[in-house]
N, C-alpha and C. Protein backbone atom coordinates (compact mmCIF):
# COMPACT_ATOMS: atom_id res chain seq x y z
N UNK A 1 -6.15 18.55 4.05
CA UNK A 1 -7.47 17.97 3.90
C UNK A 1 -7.48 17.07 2.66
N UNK A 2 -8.17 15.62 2.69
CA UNK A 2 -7.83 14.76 1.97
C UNK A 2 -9.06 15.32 0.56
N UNK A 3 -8.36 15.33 -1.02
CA UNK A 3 -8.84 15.26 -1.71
C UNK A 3 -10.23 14.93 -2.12
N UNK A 4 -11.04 14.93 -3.35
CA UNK A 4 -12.17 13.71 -3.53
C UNK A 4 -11.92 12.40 -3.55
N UNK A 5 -13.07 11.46 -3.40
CA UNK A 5 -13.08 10.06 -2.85
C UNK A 5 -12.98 9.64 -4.63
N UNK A 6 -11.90 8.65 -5.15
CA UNK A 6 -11.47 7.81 -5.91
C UNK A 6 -12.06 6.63 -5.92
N UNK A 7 -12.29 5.85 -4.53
CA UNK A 7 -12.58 4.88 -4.13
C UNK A 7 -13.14 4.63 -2.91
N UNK A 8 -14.45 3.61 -2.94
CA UNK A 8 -15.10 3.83 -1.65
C UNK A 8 -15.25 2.54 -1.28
N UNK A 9 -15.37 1.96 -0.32
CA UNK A 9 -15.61 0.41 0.39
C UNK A 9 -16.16 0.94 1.39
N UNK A 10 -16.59 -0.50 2.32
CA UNK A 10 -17.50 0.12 3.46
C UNK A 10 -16.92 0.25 4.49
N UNK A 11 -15.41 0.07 4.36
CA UNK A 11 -14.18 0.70 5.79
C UNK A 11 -13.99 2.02 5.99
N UNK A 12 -13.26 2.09 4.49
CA UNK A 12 -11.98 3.01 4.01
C UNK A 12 -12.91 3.59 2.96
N UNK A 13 -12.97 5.02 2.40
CA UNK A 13 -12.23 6.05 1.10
C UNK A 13 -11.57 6.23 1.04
N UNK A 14 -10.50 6.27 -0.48
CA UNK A 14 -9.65 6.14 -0.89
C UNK A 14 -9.73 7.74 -1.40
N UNK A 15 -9.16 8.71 -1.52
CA UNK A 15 -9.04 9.78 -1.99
C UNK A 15 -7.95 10.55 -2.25
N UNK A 16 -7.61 11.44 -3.21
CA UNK A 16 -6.71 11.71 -4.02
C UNK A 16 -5.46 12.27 -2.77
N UNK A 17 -4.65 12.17 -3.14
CA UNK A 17 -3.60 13.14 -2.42
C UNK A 17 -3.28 14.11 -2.49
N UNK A 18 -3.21 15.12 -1.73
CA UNK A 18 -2.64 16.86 -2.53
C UNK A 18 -1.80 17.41 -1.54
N UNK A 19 -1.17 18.46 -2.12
CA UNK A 19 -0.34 18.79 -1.66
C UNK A 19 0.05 19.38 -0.07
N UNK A 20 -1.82 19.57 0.27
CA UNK A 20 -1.71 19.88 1.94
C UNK A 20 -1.63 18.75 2.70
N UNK A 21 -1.36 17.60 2.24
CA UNK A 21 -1.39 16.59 2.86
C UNK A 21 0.66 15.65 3.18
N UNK A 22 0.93 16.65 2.66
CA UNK A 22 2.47 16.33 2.68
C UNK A 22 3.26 16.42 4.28
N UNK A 23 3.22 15.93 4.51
CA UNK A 23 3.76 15.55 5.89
C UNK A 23 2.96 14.67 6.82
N UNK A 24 2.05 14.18 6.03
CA UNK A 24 1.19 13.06 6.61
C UNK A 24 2.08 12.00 7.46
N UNK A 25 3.42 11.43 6.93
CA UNK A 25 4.20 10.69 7.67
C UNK A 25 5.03 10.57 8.15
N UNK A 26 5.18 11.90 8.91
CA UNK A 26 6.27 12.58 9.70
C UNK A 26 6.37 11.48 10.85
N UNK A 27 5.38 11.05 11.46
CA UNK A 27 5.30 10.28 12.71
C UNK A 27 6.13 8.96 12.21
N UNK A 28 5.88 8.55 10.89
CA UNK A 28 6.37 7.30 10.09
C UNK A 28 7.59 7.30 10.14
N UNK A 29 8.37 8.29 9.62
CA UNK A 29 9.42 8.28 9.72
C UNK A 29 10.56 8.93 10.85
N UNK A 30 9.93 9.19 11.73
CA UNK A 30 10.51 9.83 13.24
C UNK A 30 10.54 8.36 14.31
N UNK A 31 10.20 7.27 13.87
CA UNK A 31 10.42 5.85 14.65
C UNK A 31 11.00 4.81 13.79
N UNK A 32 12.09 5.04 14.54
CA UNK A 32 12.96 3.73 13.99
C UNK A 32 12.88 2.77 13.49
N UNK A 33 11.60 2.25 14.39
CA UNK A 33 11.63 0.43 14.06
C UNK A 33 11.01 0.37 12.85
N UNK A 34 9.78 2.03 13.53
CA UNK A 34 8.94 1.33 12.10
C UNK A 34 9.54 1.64 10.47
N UNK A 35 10.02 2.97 10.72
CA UNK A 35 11.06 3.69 9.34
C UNK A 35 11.32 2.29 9.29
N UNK A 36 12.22 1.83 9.62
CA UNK A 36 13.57 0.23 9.37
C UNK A 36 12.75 -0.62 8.74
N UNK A 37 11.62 -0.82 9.74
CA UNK A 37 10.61 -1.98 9.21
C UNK A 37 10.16 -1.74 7.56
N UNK A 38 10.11 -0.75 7.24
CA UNK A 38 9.22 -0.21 6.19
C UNK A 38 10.66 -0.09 4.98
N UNK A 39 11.85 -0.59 5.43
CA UNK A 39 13.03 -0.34 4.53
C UNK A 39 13.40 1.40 4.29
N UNK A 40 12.84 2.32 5.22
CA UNK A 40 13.19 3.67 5.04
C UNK A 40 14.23 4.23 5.50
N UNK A 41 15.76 4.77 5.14
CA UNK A 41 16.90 4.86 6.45
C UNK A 41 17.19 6.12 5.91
N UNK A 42 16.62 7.19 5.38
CA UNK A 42 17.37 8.30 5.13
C UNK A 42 15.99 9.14 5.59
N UNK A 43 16.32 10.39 6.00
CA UNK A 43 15.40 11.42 6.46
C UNK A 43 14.64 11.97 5.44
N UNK A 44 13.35 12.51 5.27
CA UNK A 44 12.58 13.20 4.32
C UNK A 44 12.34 14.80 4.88
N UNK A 45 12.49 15.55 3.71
CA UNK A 45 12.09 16.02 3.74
C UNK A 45 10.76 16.81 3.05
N UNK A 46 10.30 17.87 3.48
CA UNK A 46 9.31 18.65 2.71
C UNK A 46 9.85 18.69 1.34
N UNK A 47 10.38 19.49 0.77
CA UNK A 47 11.18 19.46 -0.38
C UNK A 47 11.06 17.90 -1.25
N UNK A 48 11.28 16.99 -1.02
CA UNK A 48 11.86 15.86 -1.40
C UNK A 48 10.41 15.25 -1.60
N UNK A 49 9.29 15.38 -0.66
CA UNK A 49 8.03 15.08 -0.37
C UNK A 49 7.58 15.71 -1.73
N UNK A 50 7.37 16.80 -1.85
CA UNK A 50 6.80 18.23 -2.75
C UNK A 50 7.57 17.65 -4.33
N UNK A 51 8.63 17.32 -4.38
CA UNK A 51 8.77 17.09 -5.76
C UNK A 51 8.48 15.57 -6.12
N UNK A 52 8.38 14.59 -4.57
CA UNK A 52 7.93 12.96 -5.31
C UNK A 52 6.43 13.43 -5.80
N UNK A 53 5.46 14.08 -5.16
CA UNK A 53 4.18 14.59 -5.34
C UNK A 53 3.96 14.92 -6.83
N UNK A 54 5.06 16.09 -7.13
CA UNK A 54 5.26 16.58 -8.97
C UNK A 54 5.36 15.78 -9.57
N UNK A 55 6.59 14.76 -9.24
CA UNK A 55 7.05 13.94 -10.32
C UNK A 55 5.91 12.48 -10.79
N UNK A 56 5.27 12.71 -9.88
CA UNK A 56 3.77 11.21 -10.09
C UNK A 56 3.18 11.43 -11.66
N UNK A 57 3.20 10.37 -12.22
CA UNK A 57 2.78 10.20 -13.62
C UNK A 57 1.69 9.48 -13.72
N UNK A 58 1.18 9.03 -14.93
CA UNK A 58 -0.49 7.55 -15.28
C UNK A 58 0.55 6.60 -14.61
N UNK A 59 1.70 6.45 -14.41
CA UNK A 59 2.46 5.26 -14.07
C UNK A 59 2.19 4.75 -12.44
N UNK A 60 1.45 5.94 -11.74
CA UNK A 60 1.49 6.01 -10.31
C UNK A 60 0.23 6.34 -9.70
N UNK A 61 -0.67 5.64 -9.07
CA UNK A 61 -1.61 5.77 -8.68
C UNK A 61 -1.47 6.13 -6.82
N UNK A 62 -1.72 6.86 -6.18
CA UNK A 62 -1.09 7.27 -4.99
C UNK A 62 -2.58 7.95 -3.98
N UNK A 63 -3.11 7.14 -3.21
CA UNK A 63 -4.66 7.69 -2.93
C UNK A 63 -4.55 7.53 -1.37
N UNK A 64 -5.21 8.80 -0.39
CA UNK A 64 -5.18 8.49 1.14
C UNK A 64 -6.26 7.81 1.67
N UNK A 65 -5.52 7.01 2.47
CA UNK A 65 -6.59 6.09 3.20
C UNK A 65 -7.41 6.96 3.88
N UNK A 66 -8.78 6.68 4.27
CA UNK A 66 -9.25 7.71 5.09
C UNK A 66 -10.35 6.94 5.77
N UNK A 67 -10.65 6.75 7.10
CA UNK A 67 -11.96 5.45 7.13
C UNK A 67 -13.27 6.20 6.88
N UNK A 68 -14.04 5.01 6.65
CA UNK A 68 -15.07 5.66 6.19
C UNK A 68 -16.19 6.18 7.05
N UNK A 69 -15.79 5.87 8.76
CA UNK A 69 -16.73 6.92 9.82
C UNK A 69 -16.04 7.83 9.87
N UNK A 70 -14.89 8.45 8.87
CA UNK A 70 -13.88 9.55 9.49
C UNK A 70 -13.42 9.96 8.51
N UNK A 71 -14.24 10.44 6.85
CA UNK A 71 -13.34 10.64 5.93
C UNK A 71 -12.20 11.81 5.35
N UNK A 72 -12.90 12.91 6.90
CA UNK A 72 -11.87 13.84 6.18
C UNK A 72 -10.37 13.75 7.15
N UNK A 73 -10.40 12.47 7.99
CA UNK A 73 -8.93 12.18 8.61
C UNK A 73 -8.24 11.25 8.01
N UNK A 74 -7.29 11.40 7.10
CA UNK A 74 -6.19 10.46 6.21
C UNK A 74 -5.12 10.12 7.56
N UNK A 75 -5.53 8.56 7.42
CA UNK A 75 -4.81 7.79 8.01
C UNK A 75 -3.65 6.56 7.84
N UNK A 76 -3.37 7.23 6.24
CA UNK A 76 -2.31 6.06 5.42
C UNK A 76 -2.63 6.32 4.10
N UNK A 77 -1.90 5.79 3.47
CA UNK A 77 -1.25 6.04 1.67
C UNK A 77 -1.39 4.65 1.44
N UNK A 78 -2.02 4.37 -0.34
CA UNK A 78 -2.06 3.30 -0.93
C UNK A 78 -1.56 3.48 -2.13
N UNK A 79 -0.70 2.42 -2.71
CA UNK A 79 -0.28 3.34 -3.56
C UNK A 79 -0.28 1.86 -5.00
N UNK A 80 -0.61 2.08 -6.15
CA UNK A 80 -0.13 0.98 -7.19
C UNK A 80 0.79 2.13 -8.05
N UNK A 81 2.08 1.06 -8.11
CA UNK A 81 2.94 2.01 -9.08
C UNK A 81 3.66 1.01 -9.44
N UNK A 82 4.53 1.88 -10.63
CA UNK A 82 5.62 1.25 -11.78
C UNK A 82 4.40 0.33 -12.56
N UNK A 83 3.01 0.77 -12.99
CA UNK A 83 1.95 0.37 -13.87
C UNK A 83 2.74 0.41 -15.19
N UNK A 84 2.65 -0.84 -15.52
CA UNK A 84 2.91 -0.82 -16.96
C UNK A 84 1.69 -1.55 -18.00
N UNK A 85 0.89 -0.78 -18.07
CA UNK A 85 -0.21 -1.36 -18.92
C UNK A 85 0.13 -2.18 -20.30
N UNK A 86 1.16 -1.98 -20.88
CA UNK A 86 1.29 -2.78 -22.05
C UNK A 86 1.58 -4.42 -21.22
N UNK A 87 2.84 -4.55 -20.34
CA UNK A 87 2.38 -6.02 -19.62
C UNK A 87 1.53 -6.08 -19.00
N UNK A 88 0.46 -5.35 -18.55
CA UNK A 88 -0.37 -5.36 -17.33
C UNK A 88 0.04 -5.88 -16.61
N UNK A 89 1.18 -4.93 -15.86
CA UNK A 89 1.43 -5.15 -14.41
C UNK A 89 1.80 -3.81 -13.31
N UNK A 90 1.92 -4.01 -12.32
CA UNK A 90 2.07 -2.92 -11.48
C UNK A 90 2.45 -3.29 -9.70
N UNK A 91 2.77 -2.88 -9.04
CA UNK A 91 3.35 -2.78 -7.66
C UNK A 91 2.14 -2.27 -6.60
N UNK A 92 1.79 -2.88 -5.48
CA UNK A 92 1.33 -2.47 -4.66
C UNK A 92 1.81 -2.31 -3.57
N UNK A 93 1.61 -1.14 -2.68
CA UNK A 93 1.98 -0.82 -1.61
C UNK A 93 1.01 0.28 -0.57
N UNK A 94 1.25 -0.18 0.75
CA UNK A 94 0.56 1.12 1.64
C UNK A 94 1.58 1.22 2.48
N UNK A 95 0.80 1.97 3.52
CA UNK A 95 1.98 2.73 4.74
C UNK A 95 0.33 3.42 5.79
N UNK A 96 0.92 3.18 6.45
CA UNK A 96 -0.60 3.52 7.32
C UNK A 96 0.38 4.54 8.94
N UNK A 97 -0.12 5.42 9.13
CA UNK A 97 0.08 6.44 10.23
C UNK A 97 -0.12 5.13 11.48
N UNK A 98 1.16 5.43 12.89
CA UNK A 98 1.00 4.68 13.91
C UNK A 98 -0.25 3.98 14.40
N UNK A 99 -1.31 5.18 14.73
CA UNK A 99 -2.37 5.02 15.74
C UNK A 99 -3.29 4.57 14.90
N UNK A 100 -3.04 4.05 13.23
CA UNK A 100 -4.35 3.65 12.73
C UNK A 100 -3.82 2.06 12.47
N UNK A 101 -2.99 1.66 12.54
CA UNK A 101 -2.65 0.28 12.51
C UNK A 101 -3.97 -0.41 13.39
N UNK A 102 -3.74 -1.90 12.77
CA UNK A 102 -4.54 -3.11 13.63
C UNK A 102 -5.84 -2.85 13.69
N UNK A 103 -6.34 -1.73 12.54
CA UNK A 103 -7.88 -1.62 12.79
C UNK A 103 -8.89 -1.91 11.35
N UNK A 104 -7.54 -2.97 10.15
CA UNK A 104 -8.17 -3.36 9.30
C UNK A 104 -8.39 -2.53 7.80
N UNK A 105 -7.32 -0.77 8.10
CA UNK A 105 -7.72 -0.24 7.10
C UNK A 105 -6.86 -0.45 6.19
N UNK A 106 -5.50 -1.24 6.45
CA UNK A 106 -4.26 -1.37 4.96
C UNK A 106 -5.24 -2.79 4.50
N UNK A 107 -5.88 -3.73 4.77
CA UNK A 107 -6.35 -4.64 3.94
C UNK A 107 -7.59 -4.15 2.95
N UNK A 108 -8.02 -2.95 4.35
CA UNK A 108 -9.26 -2.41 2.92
C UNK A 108 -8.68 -1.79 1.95
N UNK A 109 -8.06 -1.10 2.31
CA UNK A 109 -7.30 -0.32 0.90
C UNK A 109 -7.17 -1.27 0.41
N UNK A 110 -6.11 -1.72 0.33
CA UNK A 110 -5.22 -2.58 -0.26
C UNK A 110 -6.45 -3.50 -1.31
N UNK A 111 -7.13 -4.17 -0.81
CA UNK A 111 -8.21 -5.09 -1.23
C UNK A 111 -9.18 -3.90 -2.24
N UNK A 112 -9.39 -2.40 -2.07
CA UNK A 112 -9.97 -1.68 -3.06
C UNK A 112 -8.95 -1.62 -4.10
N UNK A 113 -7.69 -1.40 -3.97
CA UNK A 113 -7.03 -0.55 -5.06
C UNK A 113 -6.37 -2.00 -5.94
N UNK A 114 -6.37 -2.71 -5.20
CA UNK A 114 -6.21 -4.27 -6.13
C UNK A 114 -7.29 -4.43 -7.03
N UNK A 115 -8.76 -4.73 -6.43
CA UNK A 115 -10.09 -4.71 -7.14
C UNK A 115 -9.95 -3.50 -8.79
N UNK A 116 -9.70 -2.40 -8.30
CA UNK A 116 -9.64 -1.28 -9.33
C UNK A 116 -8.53 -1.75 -10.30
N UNK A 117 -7.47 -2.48 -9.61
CA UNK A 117 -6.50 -2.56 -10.60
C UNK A 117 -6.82 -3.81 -11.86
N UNK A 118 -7.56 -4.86 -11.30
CA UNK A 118 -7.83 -5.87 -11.79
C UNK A 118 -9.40 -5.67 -12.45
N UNK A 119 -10.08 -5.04 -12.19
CA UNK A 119 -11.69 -4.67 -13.01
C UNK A 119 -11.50 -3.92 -13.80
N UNK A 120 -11.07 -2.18 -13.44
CA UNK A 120 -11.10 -0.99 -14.20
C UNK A 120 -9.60 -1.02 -14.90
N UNK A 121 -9.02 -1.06 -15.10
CA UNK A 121 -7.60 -1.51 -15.31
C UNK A 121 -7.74 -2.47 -15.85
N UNK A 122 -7.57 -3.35 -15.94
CA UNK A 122 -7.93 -4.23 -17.07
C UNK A 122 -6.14 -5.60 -16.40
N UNK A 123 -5.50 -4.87 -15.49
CA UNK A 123 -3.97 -5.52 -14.98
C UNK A 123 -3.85 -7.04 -15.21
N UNK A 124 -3.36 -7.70 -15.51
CA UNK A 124 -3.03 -9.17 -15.32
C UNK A 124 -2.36 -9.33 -14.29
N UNK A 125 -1.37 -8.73 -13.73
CA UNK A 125 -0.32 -9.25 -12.70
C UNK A 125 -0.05 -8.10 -11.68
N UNK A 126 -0.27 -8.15 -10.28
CA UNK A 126 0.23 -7.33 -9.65
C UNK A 126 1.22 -8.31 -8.72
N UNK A 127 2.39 -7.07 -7.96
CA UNK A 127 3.23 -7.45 -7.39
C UNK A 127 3.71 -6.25 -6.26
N UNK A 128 4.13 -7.33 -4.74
CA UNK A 128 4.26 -6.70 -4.28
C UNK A 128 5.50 -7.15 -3.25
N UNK A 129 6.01 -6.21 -2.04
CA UNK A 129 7.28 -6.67 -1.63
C UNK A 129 7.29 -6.19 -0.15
N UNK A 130 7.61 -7.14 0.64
CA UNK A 130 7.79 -6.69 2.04
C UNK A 130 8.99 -7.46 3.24
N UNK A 131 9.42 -6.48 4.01
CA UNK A 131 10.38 -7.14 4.60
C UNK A 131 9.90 -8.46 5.69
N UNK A 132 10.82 -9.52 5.93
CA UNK A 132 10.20 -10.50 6.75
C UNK A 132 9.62 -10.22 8.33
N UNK A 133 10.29 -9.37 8.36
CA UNK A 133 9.98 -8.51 10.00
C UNK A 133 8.51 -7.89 10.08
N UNK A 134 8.33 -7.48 8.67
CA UNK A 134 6.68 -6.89 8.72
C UNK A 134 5.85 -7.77 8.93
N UNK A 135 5.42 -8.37 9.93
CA UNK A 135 4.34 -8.85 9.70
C UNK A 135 3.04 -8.56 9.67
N UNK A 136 3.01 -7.77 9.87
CA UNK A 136 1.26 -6.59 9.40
C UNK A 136 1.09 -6.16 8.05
N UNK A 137 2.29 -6.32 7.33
CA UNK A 137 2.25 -6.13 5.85
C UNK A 137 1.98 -8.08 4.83
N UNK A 138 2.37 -9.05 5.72
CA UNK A 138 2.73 -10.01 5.21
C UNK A 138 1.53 -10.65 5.36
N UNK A 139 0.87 -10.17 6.94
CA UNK A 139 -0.63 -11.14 7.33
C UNK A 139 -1.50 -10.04 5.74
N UNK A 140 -1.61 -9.05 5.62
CA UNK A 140 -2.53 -8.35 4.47
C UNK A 140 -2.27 -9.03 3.08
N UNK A 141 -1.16 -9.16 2.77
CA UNK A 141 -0.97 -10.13 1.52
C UNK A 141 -1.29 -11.40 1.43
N UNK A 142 -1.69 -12.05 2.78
CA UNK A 142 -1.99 -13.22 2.65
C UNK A 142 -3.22 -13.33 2.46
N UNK A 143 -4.20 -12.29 3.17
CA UNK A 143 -5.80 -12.43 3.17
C UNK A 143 -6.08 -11.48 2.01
N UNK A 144 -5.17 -10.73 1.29
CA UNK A 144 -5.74 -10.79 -0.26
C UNK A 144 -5.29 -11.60 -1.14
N UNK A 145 -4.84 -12.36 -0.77
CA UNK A 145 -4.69 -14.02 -1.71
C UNK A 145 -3.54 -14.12 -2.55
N UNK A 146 -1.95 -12.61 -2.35
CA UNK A 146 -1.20 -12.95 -2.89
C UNK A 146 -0.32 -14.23 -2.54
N UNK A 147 0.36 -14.47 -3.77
CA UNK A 147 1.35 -15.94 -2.88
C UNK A 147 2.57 -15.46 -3.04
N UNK A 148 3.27 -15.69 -2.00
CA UNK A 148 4.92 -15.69 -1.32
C UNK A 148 5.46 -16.32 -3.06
N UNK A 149 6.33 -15.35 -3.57
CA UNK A 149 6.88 -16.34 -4.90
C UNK A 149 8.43 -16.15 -4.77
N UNK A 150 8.96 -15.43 -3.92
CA UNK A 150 10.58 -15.65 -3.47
C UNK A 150 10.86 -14.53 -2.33
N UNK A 151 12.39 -14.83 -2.04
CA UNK A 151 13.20 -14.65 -1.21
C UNK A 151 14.57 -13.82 -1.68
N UNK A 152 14.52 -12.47 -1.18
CA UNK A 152 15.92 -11.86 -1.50
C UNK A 152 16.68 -12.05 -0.09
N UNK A 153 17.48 -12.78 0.09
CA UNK A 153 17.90 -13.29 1.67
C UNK A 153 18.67 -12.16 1.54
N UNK A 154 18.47 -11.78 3.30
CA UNK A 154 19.38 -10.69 3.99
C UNK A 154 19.62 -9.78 2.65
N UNK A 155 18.62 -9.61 2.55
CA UNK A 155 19.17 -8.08 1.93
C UNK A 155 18.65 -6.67 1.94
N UNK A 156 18.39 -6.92 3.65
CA UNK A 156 18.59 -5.23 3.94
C UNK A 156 18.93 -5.56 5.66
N UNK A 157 19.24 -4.21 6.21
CA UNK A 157 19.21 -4.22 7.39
C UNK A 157 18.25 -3.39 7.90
N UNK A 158 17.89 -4.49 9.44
CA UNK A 158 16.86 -3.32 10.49
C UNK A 158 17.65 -3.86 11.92
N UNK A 159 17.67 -2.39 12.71
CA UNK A 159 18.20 -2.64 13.61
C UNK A 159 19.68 -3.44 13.76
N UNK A 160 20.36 -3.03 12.84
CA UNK A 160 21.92 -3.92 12.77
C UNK A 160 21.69 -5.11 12.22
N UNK A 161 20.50 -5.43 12.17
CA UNK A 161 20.60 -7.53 11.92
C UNK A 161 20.11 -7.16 10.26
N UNK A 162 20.68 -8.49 9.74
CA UNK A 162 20.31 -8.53 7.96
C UNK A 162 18.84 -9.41 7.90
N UNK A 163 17.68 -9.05 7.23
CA UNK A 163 16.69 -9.33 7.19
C UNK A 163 16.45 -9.71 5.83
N UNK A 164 15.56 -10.81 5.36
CA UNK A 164 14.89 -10.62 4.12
C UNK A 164 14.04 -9.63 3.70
N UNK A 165 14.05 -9.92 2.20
CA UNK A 165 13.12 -9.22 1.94
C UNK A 165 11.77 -10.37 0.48
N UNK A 166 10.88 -10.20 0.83
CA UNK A 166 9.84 -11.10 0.26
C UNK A 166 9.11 -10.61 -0.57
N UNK A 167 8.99 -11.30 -2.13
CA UNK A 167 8.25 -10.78 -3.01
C UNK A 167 6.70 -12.14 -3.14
N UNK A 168 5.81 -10.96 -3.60
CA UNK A 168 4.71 -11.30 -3.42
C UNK A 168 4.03 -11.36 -5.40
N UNK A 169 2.83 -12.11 -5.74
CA UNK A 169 2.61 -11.72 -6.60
C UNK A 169 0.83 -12.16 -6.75
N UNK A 170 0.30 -11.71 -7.56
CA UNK A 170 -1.37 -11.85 -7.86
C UNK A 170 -1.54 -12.06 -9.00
N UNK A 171 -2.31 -12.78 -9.38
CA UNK A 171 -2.88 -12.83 -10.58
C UNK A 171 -4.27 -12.84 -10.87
N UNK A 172 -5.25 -11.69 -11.95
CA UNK A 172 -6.25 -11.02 -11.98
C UNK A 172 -7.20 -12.62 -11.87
N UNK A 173 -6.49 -13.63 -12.67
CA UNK A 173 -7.79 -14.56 -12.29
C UNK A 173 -8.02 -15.60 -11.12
N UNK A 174 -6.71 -15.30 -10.17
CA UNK A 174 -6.80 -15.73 -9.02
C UNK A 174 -7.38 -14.89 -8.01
N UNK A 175 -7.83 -13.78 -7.87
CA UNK A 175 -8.16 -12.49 -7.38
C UNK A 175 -9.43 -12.94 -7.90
N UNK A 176 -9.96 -12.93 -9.14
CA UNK A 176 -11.41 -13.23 -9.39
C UNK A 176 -11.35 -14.64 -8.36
N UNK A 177 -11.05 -15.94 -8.51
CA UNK A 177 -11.56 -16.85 -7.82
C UNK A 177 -11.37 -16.45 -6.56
N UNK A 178 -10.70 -15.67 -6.24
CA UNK A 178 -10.82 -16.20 -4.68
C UNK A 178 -11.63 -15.25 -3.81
N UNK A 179 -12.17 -14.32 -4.35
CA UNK A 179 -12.97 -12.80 -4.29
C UNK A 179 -14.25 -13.43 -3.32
N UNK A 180 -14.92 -14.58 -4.23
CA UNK A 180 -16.25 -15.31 -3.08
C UNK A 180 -15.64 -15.24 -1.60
N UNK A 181 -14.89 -15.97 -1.67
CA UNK A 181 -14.45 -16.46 -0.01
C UNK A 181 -13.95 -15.87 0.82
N UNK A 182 -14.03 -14.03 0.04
CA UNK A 182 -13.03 -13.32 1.22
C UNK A 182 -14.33 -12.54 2.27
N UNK A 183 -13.69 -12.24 3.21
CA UNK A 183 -14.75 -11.33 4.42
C UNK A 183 -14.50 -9.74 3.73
N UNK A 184 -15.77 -9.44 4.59
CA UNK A 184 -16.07 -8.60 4.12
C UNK A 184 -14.84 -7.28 4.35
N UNK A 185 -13.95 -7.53 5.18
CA UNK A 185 -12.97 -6.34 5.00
C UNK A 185 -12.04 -6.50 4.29
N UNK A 186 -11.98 -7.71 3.36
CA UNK A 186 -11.09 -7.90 2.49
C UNK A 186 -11.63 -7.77 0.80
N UNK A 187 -12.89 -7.95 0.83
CA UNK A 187 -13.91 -7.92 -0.25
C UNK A 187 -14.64 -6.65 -0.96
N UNK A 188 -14.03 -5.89 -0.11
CA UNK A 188 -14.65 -4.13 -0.39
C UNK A 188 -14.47 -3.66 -1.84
């Protein structure tokens, strides 16, 4: 059962993670394409789950998606990490369970825990990274207004073939300008 609400928009709550919630992405990682897609190739376990959970520091912000007609069903992980407040910067990432894809909730997250990072946080720079094959990760970075700033060619594999991998980046006062013009599931 998902934690208290951290963060609220009018999609998604964002709420803490705990420890009964550890195997949330068993389904995630039991499919190939998507494991591959997501750069994941080694098996998880409970164990391995249970001590990334311990080992989370102020460095790691880690909150379940949950929509907001449905908040006590966590339907994906958002996560800002490797925060380094002295540069103000930090990493964004989600992962969303099969059956909740395509219904708009990795942009709400994503678009809350950016907002938090750049208002309450005080961040200058976030950054983020996805393979070229994702494109459900790549269309969300685009409608929160990060820009494409390079190319690690072929350097990973999915499915036998060598794929890129694409870094993304934000900046808190490009995030302020461009905040007017976004819709409302990106604006939360």
């Amino acid at each position: 059962m998902p934690g208290p609400v951290f963060l609220r928009g009018d999609r998604v709550e964002l709420r803490t993670f705990e420890e009964a919630d550890l195997g949330l992405f068993d389904d995630v990682y039991a499919d190939p394409a998507v494991r591959q897609r997501m750069d994941v190739h080694t098996p998880h376990t409970r164990r391995q789950e249970r001590e990334w959970l311990e080992s989370l520091d102020e460095s790691n912000v880690q909150l379940l998606v949950c929509p907001a007609d449905d908040p006590e069903r966590a339907v994906g992980l958002v996560n800002l990490f490797d925060l380094d407040g002295r540069a103000g910067t930090a990493e964004v990432g989600a992962a969303l369970v099969p059956d909740a894809r395509g219904h708009g909730y990795a942009t709400a997250a994503c678009g809350l825990v950016v907002a938090y990072a750049f208002d309450e946080r005080r961040l200058h720079r976030l950054r983020a990274q996805t393979l070229a094959v994702n494109e459900s990760a790549r269309a969300t970075l685009d409608r929160l207004g990060f820009t494409h700033e390079g190319t690690s060619r072929e350097a990973t594999l999915v499915g036998g073939e060598r794929v890129d991998r694409l870094h993304y980046g934000l900046l808190a006062r490009e995030w302020r300008e461009g905040r007017a013009g976004r819709t409302d599931a990106t604006a939360e």
